[in-house]
PDB file of N, CA and C in Angstrom:
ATOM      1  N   UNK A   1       0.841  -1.179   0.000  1.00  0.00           N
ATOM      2  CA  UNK A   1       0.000   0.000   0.000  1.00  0.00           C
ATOM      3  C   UNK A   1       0.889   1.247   0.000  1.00  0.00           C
ATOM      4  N   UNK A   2       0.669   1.997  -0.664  1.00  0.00           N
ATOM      5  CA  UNK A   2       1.111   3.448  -1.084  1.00  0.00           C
ATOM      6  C   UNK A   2       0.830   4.804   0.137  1.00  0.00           C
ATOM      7  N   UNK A   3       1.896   5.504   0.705  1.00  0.00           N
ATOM      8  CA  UNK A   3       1.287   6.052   1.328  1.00  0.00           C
ATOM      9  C   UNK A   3       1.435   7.499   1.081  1.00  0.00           C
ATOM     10  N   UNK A   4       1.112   7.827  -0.690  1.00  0.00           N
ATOM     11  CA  UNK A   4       1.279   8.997  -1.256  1.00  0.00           C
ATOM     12  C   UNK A   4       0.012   9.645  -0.896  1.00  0.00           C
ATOM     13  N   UNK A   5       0.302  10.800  -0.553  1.00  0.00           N
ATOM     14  CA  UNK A   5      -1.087  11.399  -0.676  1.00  0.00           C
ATOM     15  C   UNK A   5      -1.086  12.802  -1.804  1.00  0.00           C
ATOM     16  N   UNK A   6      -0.190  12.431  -2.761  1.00  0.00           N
ATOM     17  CA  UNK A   6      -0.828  13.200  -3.956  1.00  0.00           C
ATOM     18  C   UNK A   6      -1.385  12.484  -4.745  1.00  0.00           C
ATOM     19  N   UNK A   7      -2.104  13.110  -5.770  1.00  0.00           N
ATOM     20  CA  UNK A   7      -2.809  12.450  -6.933  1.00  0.00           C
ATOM     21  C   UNK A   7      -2.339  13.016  -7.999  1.00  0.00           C
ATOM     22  N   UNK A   8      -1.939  12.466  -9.151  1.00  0.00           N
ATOM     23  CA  UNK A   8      -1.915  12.866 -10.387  1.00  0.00           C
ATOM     24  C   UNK A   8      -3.040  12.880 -11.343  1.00  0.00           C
ATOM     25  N   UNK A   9      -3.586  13.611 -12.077  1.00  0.00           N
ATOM     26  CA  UNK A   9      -4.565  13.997 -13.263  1.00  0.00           C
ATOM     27  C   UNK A   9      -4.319  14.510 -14.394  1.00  0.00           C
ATOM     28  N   UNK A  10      -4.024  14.277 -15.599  1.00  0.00           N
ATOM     29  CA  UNK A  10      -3.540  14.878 -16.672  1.00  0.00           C
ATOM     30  C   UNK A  10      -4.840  14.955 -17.234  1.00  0.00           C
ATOM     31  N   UNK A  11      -5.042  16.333 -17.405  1.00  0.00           N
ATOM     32  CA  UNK A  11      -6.462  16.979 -18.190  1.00  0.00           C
ATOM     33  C   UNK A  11      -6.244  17.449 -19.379  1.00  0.00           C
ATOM     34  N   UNK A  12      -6.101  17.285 -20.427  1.00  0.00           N
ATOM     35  CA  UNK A  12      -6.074  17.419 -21.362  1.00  0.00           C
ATOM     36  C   UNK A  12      -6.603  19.322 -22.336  1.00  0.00           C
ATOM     37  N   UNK A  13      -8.005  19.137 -22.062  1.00  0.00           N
ATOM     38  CA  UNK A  13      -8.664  20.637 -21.967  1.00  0.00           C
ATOM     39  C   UNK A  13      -8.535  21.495 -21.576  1.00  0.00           C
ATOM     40  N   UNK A  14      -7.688  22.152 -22.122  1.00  0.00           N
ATOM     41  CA  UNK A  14      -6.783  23.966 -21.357  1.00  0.00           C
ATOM     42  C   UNK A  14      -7.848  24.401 -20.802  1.00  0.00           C
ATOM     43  N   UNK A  15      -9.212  24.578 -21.488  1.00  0.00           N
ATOM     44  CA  UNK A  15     -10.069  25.594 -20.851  1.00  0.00           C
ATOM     45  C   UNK A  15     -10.746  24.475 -19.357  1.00  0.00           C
ATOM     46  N   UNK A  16     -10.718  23.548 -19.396  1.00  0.00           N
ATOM     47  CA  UNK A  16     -10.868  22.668 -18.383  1.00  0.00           C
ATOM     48  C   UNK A  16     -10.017  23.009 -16.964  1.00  0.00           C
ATOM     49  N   UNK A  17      -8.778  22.490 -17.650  1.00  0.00           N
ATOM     50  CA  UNK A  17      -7.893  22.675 -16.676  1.00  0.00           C
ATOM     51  C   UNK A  17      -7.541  24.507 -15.840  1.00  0.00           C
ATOM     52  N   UNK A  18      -7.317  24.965 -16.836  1.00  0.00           N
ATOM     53  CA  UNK A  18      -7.771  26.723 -16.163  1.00  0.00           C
ATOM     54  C   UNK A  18      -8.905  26.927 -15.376  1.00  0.00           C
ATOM     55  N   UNK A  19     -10.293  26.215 -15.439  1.00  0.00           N
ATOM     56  CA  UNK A  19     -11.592  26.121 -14.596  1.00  0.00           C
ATOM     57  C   UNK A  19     -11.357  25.708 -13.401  1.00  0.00           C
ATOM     58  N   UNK A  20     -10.506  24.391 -13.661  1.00  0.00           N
ATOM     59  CA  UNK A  20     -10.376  23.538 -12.246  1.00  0.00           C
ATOM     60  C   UNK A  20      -8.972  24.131 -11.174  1.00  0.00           C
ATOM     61  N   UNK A  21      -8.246  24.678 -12.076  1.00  0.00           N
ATOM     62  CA  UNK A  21      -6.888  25.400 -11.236  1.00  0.00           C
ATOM     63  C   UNK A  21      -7.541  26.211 -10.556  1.00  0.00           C
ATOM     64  N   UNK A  22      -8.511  27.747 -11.425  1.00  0.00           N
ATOM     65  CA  UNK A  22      -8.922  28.429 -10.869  1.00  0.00           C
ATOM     66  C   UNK A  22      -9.756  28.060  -9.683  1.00  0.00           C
ATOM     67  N   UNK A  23     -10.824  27.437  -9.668  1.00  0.00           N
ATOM     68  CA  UNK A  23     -11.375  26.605  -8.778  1.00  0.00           C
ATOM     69  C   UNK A  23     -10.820  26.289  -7.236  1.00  0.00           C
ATOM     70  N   UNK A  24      -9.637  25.646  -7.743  1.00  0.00           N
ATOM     71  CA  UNK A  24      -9.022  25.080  -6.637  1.00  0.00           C
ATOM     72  C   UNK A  24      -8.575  26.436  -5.888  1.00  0.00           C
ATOM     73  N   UNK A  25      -7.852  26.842  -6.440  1.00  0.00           N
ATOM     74  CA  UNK A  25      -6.935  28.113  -5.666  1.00  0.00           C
ATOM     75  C   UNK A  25      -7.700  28.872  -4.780  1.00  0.00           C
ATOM     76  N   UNK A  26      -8.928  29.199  -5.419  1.00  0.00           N
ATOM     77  CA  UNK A  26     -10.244  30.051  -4.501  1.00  0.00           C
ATOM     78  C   UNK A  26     -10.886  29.409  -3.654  1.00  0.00           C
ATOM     79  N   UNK A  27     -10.737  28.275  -4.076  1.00  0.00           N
ATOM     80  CA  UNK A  27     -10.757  26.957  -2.649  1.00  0.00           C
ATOM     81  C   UNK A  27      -9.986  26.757  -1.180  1.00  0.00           C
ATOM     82  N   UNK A  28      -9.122  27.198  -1.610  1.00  0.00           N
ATOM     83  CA  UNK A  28      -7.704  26.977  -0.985  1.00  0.00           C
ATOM     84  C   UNK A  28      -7.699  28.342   0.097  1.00  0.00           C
ATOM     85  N   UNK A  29      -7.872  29.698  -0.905  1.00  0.00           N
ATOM     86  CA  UNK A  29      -7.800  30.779  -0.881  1.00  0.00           C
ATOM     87  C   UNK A  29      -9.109  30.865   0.731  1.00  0.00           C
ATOM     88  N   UNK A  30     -10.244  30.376   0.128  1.00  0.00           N
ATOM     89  CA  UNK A  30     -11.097  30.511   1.361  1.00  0.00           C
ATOM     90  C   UNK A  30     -11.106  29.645   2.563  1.00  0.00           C
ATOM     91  N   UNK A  31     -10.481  28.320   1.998  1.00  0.00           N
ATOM     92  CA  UNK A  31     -10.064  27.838   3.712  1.00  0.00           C
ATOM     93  C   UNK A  31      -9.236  28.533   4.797  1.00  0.00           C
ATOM     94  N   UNK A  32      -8.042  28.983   4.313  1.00  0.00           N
ATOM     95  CA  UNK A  32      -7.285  29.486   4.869  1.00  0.00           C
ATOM     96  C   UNK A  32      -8.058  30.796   5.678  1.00  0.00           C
ATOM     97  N   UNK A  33      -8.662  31.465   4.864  1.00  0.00           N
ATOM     98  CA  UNK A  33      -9.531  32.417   5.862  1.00  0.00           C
ATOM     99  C   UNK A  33      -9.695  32.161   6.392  1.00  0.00           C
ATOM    100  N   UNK A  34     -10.855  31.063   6.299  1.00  0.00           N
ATOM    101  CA  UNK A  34     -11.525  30.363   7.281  1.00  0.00           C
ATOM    102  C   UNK A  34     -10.705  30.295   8.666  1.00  0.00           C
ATOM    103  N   UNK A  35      -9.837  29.267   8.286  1.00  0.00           N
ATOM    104  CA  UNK A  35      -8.853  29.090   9.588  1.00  0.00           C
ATOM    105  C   UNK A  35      -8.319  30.326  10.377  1.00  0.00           C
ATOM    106  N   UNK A  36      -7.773  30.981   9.329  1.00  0.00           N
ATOM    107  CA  UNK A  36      -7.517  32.015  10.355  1.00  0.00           C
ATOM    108  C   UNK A  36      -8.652  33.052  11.505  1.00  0.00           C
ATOM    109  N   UNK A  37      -9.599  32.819  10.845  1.00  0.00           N
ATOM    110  CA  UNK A  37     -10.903  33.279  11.679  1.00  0.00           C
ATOM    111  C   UNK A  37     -11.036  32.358  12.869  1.00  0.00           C
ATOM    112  N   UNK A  38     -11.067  31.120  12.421  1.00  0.00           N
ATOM    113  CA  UNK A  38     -11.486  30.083  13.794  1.00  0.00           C
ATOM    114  C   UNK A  38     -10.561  30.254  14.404  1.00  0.00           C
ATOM    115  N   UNK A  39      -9.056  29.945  14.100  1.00  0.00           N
ATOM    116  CA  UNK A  39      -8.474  30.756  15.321  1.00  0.00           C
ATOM    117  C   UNK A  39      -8.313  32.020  16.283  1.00  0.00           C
ATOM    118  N   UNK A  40      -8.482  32.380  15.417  1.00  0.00           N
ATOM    119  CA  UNK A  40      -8.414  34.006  16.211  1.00  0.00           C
ATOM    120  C   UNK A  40      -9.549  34.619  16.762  1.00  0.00           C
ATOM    121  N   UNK A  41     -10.958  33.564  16.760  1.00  0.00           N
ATOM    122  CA  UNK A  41     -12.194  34.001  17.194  1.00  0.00           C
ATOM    123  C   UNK A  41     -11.735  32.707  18.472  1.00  0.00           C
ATOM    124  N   UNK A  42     -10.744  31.587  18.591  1.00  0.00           N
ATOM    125  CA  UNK A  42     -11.596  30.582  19.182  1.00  0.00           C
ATOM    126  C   UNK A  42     -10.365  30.978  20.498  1.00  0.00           C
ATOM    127  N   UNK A  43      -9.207  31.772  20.088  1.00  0.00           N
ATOM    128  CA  UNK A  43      -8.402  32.611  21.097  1.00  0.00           C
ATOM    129  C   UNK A  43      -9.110  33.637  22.004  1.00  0.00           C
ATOM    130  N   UNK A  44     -10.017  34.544  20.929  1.00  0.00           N
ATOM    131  CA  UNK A  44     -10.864  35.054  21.812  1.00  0.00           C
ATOM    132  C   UNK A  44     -11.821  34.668  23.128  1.00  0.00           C
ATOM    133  N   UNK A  45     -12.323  33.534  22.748  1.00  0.00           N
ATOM    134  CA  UNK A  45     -13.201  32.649  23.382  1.00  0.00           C
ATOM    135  C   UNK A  45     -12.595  32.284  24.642  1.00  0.00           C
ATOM    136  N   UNK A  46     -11.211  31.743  24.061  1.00  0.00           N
ATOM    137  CA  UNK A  46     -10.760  31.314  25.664  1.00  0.00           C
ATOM    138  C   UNK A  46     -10.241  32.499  26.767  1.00  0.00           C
ATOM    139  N   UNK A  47     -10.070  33.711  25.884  1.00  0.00           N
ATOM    140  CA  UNK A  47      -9.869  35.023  26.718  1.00  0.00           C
ATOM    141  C   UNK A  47     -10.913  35.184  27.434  1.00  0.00           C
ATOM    142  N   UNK A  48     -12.188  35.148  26.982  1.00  0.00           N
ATOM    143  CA  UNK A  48     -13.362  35.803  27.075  1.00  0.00           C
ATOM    144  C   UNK A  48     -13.675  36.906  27.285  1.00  0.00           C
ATOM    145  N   UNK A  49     -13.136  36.960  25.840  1.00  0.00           N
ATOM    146  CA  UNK A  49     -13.570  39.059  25.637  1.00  0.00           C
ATOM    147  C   UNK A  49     -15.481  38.787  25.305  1.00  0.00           C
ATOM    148  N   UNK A  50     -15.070  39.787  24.937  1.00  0.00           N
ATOM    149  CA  UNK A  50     -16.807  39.852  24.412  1.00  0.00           C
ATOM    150  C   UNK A  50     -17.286  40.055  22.981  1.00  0.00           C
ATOM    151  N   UNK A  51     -16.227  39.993  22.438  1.00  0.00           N
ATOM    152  CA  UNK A  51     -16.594  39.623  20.810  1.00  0.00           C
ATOM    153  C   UNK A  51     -15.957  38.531  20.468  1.00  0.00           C
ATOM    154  N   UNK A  52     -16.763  37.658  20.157  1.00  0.00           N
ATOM    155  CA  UNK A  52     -16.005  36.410  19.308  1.00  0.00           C
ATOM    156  C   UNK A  52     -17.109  35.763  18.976  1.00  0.00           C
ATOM    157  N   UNK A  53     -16.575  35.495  17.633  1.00  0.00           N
ATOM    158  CA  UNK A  53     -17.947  34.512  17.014  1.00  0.00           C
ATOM    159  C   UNK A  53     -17.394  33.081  16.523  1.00  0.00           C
ATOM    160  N   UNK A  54     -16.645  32.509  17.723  1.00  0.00           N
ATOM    161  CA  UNK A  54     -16.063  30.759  17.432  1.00  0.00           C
ATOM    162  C   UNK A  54     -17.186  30.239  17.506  1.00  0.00           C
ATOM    163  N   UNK A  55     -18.377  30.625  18.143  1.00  0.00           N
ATOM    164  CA  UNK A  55     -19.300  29.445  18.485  1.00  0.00           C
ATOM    165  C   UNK A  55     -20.513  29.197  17.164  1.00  0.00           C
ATOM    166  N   UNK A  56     -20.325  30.874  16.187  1.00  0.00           N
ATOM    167  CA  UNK A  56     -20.920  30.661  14.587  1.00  0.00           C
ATOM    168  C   UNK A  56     -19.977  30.204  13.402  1.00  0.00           C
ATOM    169  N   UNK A  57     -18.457  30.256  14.015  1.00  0.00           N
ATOM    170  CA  UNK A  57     -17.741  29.927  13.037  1.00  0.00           C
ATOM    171  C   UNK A  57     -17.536  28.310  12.722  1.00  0.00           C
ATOM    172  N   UNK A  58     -17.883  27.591  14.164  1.00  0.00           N
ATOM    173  CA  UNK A  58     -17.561  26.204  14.197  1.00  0.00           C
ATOM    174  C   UNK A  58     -19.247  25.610  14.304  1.00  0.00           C
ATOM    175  N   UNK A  59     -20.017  26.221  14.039  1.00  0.00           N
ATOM    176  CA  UNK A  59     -21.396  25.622  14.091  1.00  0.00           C
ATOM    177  C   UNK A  59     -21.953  25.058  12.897  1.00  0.00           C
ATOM    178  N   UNK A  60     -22.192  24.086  12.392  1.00  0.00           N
ATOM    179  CA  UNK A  60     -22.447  22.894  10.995  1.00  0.00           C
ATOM    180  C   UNK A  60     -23.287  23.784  10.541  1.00  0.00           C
ATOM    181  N   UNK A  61     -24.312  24.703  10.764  1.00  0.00           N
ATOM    182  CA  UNK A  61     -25.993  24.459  10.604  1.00  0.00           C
ATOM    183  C   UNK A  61     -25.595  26.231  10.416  1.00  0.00           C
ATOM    184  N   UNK A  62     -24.791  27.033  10.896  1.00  0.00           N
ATOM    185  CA  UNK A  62     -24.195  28.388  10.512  1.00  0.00           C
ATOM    186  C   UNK A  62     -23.515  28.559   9.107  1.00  0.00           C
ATOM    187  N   UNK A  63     -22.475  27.637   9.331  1.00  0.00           N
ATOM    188  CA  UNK A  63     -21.772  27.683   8.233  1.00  0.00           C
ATOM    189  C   UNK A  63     -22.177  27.009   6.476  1.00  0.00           C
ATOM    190  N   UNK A  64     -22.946  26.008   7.142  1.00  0.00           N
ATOM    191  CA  UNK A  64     -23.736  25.633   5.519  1.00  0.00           C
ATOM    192  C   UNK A  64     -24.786  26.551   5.011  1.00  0.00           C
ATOM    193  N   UNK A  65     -25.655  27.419   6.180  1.00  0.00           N
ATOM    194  CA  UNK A  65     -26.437  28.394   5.503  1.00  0.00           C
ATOM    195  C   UNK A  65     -25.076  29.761   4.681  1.00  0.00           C
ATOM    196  N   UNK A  66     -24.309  30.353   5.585  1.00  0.00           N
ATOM    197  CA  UNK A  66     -23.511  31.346   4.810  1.00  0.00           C
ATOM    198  C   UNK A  66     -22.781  30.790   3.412  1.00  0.00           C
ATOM    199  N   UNK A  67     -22.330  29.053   3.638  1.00  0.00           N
ATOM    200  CA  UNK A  67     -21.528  29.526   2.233  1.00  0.00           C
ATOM    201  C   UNK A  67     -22.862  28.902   0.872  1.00  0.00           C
ATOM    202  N   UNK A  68     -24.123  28.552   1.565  1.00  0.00           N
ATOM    203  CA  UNK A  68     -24.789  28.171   0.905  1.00  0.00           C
ATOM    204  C   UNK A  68     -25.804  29.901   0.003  1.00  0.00           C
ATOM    205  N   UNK A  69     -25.182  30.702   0.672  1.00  0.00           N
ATOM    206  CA  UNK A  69     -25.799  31.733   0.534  1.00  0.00           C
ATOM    207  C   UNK A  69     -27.213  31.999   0.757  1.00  0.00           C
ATOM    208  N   UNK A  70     -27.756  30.999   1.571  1.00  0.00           N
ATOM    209  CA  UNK A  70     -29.560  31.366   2.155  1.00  0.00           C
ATOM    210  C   UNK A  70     -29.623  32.666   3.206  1.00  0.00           C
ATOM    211  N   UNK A  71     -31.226  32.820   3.455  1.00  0.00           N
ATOM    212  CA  UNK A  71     -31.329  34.057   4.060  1.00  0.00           C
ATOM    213  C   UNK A  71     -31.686  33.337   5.272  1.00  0.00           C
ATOM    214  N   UNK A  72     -31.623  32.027   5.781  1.00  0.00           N
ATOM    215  CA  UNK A  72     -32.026  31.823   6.804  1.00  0.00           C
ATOM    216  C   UNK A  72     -33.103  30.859   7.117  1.00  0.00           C
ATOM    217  N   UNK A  73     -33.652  30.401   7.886  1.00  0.00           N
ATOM    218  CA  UNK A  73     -35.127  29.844   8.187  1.00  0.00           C
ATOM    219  C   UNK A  73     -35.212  29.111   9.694  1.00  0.00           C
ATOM    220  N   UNK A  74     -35.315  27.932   9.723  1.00  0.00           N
ATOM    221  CA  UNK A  74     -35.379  27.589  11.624  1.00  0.00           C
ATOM    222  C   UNK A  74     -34.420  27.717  11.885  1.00  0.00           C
ATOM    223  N   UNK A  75     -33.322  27.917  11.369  1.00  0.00           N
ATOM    224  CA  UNK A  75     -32.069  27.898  12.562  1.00  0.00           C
ATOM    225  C   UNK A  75     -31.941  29.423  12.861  1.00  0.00           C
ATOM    226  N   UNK A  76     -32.519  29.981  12.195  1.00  0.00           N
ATOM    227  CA  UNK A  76     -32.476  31.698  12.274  1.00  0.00           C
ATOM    228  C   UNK A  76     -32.244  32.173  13.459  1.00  0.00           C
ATOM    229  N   UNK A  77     -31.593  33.118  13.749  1.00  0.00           N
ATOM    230  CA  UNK A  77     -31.647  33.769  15.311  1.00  0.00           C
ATOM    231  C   UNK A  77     -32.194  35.076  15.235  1.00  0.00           C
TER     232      UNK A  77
END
């Protein structure tokens, strides 16, 4: 058993492959936000200042409505 964890893909379709690079990178691009938010909100938390939003940043049912772009509904606050 192999314990590579890259993958190789040779795509053939420039305009393909430019879709999926781009893709990825803005992928990449928004995790890292991400992270840096959960940390620096979840530092807050253990300070306990009074602004921090670790507890919307790490919440399943928060975060699938924002990147899902809805306006909301039962989980609404």
């Amino acid at each position: 058993m192999s314990d590579k964890r890259t993958r190789i893909i040779k795509i053939r379709n420039k305009e393909d492959k430019e879709k999926i690079r781009d893709y990825f990178y803005k992928y990449r691009h928004f995790e890292n936000m991400l992270l840096i938010l959960i940390k620096n909100n979840y530092n807050l938390s253990k300070e306990e200042k009074d602004r921090n939003d670790f507890k919307y940043l790490s919440d399943y049912s928060v975060m699938r409505a924002v990147l899902g772009s809805t306006e909301g509904g039962k989980h609404k606050e």
